[in-house]
C-alpha atoms as a PDB file:
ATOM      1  CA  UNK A   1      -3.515 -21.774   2.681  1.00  0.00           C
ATOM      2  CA  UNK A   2      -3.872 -22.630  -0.855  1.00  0.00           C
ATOM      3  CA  UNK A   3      -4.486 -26.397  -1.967  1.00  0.00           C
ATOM      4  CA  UNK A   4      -1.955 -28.426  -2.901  1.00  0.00           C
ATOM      5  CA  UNK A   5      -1.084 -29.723  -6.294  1.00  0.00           C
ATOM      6  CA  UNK A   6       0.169 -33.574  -5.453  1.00  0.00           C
ATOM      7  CA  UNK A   7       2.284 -33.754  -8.469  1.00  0.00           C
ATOM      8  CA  UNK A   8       3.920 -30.479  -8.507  1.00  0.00           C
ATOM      9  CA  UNK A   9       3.922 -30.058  -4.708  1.00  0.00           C
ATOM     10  CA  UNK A  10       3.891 -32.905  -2.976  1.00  0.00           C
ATOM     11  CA  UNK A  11       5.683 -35.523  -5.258  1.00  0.00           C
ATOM     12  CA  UNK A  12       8.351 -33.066  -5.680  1.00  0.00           C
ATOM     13  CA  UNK A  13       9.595 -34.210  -2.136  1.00  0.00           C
ATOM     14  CA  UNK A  14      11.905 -36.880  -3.646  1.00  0.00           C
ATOM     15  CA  UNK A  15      13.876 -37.045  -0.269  1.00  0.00           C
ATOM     16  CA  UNK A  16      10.855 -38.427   0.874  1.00  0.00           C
ATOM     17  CA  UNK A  17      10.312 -41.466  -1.240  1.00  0.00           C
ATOM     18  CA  UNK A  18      14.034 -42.877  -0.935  1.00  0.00           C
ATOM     19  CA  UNK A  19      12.182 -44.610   2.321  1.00  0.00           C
ATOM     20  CA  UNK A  20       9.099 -43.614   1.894  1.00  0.00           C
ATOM     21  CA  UNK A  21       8.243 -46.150  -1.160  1.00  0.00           C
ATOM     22  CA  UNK A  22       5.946 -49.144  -1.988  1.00  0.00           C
ATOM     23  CA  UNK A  23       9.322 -51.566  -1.515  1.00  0.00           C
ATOM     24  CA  UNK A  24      10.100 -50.201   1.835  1.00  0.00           C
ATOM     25  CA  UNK A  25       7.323 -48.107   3.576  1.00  0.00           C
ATOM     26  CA  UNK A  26       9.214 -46.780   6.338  1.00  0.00           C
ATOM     27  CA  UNK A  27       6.923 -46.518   8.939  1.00  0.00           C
ATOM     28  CA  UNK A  28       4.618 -48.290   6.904  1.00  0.00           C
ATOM     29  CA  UNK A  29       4.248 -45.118   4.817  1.00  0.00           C
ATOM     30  CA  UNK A  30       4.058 -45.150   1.037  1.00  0.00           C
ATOM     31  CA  UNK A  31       4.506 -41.337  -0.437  1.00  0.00           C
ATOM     32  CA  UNK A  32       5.011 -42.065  -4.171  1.00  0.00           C
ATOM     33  CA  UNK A  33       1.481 -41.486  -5.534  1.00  0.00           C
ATOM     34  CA  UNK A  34      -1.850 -39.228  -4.175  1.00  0.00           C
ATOM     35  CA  UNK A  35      -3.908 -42.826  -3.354  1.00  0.00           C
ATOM     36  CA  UNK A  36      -1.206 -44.457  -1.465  1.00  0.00           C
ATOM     37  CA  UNK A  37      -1.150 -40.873   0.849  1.00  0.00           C
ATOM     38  CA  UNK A  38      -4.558 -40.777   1.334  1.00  0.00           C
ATOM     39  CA  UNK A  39      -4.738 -44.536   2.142  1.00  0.00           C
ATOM     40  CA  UNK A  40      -2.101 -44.373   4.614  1.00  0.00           C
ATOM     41  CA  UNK A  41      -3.762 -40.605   5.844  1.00  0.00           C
ATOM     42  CA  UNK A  42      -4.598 -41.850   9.806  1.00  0.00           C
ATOM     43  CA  UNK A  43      -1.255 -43.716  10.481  1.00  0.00           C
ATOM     44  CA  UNK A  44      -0.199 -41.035  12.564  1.00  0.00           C
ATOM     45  CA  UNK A  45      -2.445 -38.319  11.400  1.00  0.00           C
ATOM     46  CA  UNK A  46      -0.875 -37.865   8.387  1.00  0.00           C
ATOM     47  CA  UNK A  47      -2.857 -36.223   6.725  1.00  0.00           C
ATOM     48  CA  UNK A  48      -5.883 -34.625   8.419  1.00  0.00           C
ATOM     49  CA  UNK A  49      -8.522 -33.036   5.597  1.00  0.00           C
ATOM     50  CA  UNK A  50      -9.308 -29.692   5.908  1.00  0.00           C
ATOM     51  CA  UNK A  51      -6.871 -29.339   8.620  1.00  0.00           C
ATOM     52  CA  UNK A  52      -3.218 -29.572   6.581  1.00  0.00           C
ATOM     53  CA  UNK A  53      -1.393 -27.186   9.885  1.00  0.00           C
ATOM     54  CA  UNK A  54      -2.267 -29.893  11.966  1.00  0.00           C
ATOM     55  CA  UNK A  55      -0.875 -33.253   9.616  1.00  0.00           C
ATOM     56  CA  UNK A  56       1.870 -34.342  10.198  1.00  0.00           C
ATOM     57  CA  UNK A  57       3.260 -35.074   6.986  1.00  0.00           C
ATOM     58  CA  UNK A  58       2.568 -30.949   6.308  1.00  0.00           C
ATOM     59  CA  UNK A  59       4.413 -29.877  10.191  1.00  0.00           C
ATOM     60  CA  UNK A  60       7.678 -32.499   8.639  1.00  0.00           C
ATOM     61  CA  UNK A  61       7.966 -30.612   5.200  1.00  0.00           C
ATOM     62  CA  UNK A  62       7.170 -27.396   6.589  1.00  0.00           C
ATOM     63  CA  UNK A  63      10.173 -27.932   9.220  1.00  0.00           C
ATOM     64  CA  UNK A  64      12.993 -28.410   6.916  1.00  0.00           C
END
């Protein structure tokens, strides 16, 4: 897997941030900027490092 690129890869899921923003954090998840991902990376194993197949932000985008 190669790495990501947060503002060409990951950003670029706008359909995302509609809910996923600092004024409603849906799940108390923020996915507007790298930082607020990486602070939020345990609620529900978001993001696990070094192990992106397993995060569950990566299984949602890689779904739809």
């Amino acid at each position: 897997m190669q790495n990501l690129v947060f503002a060409e890869q990951i950003n670029g899921i706008t359909r995302c941030n509609g809910c996923h923003n600092p004024a409603k954090q849906k799940g108390d998840v923020d996915l507007t900027t790298y930082d607020a991902i990486m602070n939020n990376m345990f609620v529900s194993n978001l993001v696990i490092p070094g192990s992106p197949e397993t995060s569950s932000l990566y299984q949602m985008v890689d779904s739809e």
